[in-house]
Protein backbone atom coordinates (compact mmCIF):
# COMPACT_ATOMS: atom_id res chain seq x y z
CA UNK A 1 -98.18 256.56 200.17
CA UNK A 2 -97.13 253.13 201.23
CA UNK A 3 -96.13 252.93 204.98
CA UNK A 4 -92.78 254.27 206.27
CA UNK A 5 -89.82 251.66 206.17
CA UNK A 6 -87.80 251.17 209.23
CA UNK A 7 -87.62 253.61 212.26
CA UNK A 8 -88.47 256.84 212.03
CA UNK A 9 -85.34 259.43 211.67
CA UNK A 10 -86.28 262.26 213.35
CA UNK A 11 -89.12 264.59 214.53
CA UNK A 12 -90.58 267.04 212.36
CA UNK A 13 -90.38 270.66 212.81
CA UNK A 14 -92.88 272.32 212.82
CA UNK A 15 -92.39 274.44 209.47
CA UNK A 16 -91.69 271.01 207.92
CA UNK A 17 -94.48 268.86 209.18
CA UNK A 18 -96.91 271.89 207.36
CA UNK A 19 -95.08 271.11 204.08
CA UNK A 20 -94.66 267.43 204.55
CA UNK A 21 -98.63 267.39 205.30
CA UNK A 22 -99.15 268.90 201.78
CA UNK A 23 -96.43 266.25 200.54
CA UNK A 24 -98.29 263.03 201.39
CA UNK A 25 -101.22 263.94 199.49
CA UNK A 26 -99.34 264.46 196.36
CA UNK A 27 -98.95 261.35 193.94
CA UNK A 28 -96.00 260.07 193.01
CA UNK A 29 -94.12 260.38 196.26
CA UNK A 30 -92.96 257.13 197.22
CA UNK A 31 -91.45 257.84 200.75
CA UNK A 32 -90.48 260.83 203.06
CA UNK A 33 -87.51 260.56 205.45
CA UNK A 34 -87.49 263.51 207.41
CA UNK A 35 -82.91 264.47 208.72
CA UNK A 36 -81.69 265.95 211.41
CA UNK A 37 -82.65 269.82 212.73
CA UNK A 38 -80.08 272.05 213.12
CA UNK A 39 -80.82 275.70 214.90
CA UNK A 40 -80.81 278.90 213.02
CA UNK A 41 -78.60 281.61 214.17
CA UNK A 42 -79.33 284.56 212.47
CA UNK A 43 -81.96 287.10 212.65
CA UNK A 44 -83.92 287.14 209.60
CA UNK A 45 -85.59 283.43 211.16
CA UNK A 46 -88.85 284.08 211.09
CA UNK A 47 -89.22 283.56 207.21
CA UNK A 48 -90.02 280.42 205.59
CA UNK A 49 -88.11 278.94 202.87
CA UNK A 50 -88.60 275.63 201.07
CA UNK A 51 -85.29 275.22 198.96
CA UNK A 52 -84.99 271.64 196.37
CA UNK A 53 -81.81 269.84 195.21
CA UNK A 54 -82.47 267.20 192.66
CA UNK A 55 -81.36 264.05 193.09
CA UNK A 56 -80.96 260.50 191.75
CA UNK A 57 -83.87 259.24 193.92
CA UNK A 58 -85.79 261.95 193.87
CA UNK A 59 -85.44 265.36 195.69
CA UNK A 60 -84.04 266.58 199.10
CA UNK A 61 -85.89 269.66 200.17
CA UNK A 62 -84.09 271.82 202.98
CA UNK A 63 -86.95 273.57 205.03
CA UNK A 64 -85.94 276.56 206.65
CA UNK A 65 -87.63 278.42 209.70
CA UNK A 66 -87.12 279.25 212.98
CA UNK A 67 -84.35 276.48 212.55
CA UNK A 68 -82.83 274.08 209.27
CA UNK A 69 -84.13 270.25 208.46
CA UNK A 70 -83.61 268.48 205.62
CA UNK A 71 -86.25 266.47 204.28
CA UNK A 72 -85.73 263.34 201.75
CA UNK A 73 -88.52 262.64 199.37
CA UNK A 74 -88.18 259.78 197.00
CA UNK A 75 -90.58 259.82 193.73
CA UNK A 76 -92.02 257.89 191.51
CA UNK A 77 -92.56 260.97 188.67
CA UNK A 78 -90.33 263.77 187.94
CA UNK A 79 -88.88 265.57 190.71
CA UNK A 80 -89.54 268.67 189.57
CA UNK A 81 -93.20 268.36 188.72
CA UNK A 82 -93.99 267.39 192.28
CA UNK A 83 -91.95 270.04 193.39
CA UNK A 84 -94.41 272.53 190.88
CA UNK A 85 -97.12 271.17 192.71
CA UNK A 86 -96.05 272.18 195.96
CA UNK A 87 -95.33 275.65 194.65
CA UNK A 88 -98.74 276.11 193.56
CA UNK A 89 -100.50 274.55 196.71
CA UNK A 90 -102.85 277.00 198.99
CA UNK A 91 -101.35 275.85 202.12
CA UNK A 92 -97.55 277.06 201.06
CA UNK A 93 -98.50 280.69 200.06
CA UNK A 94 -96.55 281.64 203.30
CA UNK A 95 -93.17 280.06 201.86
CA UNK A 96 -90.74 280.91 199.38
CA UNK A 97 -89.21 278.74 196.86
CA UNK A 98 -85.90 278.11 195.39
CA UNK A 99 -84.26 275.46 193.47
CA UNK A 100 -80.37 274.48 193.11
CA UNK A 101 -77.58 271.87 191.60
CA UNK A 102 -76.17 269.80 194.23
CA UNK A 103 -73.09 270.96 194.97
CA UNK A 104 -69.77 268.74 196.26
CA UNK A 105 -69.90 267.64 199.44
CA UNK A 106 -73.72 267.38 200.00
């Protein structure tokens, strides 16, 4: 992976570094830009949830654990097929995956 452009955005969490660690190992993925964190509020946060929306560049995954980030990752394959090989990693038996559209306003 070549090296980040520009400053960094934000920290990782600490659910997202795990799956961002798996991420820079898998080819094709051309750069990782890591959004802002935003605290969960309900009770059910101990889970783990990995959740991709498609888009032009590549795919936005929204990690979810104790609290939210959102995680850009620009490709050079298909989206999805990266997103099959994080599925299938060892590391991310502990999550749960979902894909969606992207909806208005997102």
């Amino acid at each position: 992976m070549p090296k980040p452009r520009g400053k960094e955005h934000t920290t990782l969490t600490e659910t997202a570094q795990e799956v961002v660690r798996v991420l820079e190992g898998v080819p094709g993925v051309k750069m990782i830009a890591p959004g802002e964190i935003k605290t969960n509020s309900r009770k059910g946060a101990g889970a783990r949830f990995v959740t991709a929306v498609y888009t032009t560049a590549g795919m936005e995954l929204i990690i979810s654990g104790q609290s939210v980030q959102k995680v850009a990752v620009h490709t050079t394959r298909e989206p999805w097929k990266i997103f099959k090989e994080l599925q299938v990693h060892k590391k991310m038996r502990n999550f749960s995956f979902k894909q969606r559209e992207r909806m208005p306003g997102q």
